[in-house]
N, C-alpha and C. Protein backbone atom coordinates (compact mmCIF):
# COMPACT_ATOMS: atom_id res chain seq x y z
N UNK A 1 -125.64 -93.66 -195.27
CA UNK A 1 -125.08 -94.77 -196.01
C UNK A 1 -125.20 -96.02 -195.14
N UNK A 2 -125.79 -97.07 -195.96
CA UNK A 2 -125.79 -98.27 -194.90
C UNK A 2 -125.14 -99.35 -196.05
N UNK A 3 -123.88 -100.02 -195.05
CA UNK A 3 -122.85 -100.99 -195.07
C UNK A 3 -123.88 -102.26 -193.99
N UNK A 4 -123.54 -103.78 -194.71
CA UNK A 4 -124.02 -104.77 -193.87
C UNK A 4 -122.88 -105.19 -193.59
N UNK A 5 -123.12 -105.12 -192.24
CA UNK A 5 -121.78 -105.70 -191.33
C UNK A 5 -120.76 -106.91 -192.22
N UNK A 6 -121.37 -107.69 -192.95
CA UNK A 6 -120.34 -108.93 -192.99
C UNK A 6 -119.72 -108.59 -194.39
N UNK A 7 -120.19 -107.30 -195.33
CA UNK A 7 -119.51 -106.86 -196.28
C UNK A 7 -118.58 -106.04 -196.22
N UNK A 8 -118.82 -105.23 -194.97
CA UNK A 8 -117.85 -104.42 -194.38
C UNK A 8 -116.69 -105.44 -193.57
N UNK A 9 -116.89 -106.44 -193.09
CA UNK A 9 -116.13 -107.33 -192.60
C UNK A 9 -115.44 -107.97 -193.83
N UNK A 10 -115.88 -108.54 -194.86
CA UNK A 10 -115.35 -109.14 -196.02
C UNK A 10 -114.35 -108.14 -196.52
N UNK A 11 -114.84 -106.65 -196.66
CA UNK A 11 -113.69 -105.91 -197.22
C UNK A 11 -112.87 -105.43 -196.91
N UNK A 12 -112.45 -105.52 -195.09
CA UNK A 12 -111.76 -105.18 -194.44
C UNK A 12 -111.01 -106.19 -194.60
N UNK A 13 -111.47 -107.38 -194.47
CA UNK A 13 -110.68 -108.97 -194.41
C UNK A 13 -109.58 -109.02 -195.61
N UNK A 14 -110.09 -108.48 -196.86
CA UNK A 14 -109.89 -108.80 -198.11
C UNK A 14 -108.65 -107.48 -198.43
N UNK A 15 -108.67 -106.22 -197.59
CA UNK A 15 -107.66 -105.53 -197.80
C UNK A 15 -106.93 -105.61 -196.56
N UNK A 16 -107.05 -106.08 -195.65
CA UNK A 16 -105.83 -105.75 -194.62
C UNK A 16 -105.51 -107.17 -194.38
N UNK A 17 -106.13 -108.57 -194.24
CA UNK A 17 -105.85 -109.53 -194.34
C UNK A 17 -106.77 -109.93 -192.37
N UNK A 18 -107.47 -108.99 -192.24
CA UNK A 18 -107.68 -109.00 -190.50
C UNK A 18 -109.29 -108.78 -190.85
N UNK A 19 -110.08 -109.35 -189.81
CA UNK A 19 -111.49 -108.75 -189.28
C UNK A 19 -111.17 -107.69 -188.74
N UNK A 20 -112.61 -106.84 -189.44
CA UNK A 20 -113.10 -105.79 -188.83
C UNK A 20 -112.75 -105.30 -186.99
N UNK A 21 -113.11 -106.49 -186.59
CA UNK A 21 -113.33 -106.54 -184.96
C UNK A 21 -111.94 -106.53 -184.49
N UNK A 22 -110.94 -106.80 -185.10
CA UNK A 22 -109.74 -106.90 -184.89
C UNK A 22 -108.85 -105.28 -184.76
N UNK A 23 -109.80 -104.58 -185.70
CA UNK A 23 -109.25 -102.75 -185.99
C UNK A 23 -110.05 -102.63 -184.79
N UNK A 24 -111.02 -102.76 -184.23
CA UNK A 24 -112.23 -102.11 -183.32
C UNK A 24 -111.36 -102.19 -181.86
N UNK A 25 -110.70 -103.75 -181.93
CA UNK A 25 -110.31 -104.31 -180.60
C UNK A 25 -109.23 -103.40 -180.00
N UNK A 26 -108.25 -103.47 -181.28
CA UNK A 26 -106.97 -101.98 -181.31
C UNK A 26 -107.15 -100.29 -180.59
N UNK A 27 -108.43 -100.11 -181.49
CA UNK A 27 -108.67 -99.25 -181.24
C UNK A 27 -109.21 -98.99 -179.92
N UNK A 28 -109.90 -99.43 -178.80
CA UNK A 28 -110.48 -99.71 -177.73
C UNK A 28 -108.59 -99.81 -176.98
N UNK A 29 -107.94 -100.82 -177.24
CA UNK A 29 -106.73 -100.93 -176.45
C UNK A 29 -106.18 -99.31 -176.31
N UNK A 30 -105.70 -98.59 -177.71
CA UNK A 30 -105.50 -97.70 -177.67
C UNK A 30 -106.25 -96.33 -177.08
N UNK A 31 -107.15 -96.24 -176.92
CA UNK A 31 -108.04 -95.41 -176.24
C UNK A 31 -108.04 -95.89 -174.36
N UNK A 32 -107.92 -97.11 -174.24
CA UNK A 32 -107.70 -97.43 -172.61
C UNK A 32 -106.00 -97.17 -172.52
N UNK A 33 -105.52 -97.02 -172.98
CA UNK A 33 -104.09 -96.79 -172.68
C UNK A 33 -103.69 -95.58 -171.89
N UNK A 34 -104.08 -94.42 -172.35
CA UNK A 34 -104.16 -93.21 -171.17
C UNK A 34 -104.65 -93.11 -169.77
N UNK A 35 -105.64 -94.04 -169.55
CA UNK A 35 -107.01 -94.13 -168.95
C UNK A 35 -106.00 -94.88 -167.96
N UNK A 36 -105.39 -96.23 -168.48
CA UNK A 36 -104.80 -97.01 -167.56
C UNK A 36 -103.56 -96.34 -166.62
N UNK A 37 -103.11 -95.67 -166.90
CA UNK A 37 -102.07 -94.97 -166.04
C UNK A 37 -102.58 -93.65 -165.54
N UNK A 38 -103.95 -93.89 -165.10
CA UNK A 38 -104.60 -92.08 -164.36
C UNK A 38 -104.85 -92.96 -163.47
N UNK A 39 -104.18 -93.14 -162.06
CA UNK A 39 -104.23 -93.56 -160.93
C UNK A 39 -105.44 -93.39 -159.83
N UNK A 40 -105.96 -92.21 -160.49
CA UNK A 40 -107.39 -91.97 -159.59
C UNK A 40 -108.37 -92.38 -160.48
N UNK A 41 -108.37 -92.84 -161.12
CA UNK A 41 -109.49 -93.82 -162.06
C UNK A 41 -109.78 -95.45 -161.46
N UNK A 42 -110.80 -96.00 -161.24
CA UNK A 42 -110.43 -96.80 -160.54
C UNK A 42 -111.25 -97.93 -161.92
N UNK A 43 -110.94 -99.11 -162.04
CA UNK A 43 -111.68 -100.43 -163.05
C UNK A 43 -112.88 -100.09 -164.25
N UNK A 44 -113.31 -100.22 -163.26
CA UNK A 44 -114.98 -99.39 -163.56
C UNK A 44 -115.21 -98.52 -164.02
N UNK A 45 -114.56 -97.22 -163.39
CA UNK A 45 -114.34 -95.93 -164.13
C UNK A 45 -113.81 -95.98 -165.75
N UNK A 46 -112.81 -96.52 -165.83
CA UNK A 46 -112.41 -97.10 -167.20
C UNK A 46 -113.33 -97.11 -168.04
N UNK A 47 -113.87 -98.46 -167.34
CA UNK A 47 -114.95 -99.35 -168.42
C UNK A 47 -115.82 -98.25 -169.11
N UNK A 48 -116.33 -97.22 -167.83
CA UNK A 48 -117.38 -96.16 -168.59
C UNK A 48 -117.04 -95.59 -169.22
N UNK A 49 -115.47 -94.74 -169.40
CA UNK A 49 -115.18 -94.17 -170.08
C UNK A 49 -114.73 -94.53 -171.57
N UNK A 50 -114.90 -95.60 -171.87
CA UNK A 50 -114.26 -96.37 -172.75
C UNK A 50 -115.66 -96.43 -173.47
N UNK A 51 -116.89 -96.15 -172.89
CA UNK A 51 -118.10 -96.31 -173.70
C UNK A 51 -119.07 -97.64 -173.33
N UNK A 52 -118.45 -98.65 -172.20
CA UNK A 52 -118.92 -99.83 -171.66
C UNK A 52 -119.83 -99.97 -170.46
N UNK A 53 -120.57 -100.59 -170.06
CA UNK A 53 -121.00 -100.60 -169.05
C UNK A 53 -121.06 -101.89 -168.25
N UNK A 54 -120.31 -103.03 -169.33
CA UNK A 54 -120.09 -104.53 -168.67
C UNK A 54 -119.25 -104.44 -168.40
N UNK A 55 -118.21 -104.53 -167.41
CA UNK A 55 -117.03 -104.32 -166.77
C UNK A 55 -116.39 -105.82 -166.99
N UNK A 56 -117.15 -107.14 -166.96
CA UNK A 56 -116.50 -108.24 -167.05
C UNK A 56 -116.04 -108.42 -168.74
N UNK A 57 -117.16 -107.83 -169.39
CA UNK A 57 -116.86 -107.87 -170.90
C UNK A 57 -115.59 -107.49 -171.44
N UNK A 58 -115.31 -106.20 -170.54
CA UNK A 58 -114.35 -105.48 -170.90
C UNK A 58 -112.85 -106.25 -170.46
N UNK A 59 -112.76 -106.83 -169.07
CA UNK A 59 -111.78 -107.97 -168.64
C UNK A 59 -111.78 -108.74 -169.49
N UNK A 60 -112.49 -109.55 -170.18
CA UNK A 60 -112.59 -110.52 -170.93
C UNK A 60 -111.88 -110.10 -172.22
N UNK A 61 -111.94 -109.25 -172.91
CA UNK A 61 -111.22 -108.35 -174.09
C UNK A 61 -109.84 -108.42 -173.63
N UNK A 62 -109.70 -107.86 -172.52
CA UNK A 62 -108.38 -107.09 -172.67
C UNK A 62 -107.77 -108.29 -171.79
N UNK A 63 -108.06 -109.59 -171.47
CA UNK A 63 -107.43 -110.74 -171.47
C UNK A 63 -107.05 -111.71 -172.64
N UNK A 64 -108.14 -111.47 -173.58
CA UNK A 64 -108.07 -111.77 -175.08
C UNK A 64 -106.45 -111.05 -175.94
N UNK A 65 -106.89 -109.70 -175.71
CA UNK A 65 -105.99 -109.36 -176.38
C UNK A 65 -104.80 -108.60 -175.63
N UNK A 66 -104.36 -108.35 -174.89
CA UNK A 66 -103.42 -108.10 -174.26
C UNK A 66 -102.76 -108.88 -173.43
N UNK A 67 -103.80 -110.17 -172.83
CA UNK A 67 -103.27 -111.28 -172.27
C UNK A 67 -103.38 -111.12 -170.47
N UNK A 68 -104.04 -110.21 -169.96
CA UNK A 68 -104.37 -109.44 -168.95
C UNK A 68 -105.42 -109.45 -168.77
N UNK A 69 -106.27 -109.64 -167.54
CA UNK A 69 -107.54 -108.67 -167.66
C UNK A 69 -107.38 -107.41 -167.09
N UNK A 70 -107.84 -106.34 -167.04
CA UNK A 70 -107.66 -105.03 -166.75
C UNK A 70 -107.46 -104.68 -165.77
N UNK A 71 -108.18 -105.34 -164.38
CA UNK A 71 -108.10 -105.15 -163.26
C UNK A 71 -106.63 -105.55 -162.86
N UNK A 72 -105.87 -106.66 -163.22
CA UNK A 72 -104.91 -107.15 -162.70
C UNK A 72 -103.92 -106.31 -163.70
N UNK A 73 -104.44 -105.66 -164.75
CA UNK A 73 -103.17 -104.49 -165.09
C UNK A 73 -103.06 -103.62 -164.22
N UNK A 74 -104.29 -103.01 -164.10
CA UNK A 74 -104.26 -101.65 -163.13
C UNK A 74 -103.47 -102.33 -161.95
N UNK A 75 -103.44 -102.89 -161.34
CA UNK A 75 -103.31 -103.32 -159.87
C UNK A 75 -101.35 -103.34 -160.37
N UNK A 76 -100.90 -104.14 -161.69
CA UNK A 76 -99.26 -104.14 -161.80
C UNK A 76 -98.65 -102.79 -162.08
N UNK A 77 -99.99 -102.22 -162.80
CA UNK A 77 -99.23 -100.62 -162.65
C UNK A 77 -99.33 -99.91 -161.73
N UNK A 78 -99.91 -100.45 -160.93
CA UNK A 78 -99.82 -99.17 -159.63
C UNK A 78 -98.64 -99.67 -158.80
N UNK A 79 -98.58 -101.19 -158.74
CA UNK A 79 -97.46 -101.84 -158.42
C UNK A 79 -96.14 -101.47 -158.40
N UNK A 80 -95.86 -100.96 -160.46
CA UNK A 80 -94.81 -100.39 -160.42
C UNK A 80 -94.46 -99.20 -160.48
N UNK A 81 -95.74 -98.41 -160.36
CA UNK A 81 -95.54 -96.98 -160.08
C UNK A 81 -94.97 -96.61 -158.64
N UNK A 82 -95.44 -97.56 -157.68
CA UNK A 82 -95.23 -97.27 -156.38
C UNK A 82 -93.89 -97.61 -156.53
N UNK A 83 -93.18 -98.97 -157.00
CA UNK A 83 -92.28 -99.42 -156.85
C UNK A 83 -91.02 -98.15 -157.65
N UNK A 84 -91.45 -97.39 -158.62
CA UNK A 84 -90.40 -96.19 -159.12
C UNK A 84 -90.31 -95.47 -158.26
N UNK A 85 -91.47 -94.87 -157.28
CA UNK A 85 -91.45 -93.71 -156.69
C UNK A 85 -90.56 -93.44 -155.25
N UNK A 86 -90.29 -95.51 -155.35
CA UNK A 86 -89.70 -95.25 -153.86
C UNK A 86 -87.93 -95.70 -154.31
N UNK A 87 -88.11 -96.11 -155.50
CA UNK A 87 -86.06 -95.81 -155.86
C UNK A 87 -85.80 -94.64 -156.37
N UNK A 88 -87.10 -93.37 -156.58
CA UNK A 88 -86.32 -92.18 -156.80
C UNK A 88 -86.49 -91.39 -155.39
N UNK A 89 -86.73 -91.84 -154.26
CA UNK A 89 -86.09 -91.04 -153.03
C UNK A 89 -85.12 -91.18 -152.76
């Protein structure tokens, strides 16, 4: 079955009130969400696993939409992982 992108965009637009790229973007957040709290994963690793191989592309997204770029998430969660681990001794 072949859909042209901007009809598939029109009918997504037209029932959810959102672009297409907007479900895609979600979905990508939600799929890095596990990924981001596996501590032996390092940026990069991410990016591949996520299906990417531009690592800045991927910063650039998830500064877009999360308001972050990825690297400087990873870096606050390890931040406050360290920071839990040492008020539960």
């Amino acid at each position: 079955m072949y859909i042209k992108a901007a009809h598939l965009n029109d009918t997504v637009r037209a029932v959810t009130g959102f672009p297409v790229t907007y479900y895609i973007q979600q979905e990508l957040m939600r799929r890095a969400q596990p990924l981001l709290y596996q501590r032996d994963l390092s940026a990069n690793e991410i990016v591949a696993a996520l299906g990417f191989e531009d690592a800045q592309y991927v910063n650039r997204l998830f500064s877009k939409v999360v308001g972050v770029a990825l690297r400087i998430l990873r870096k606050k969660l390890h931040l406050l992982f360290r920071l839990a681990t040492m008020r539960c001794r």
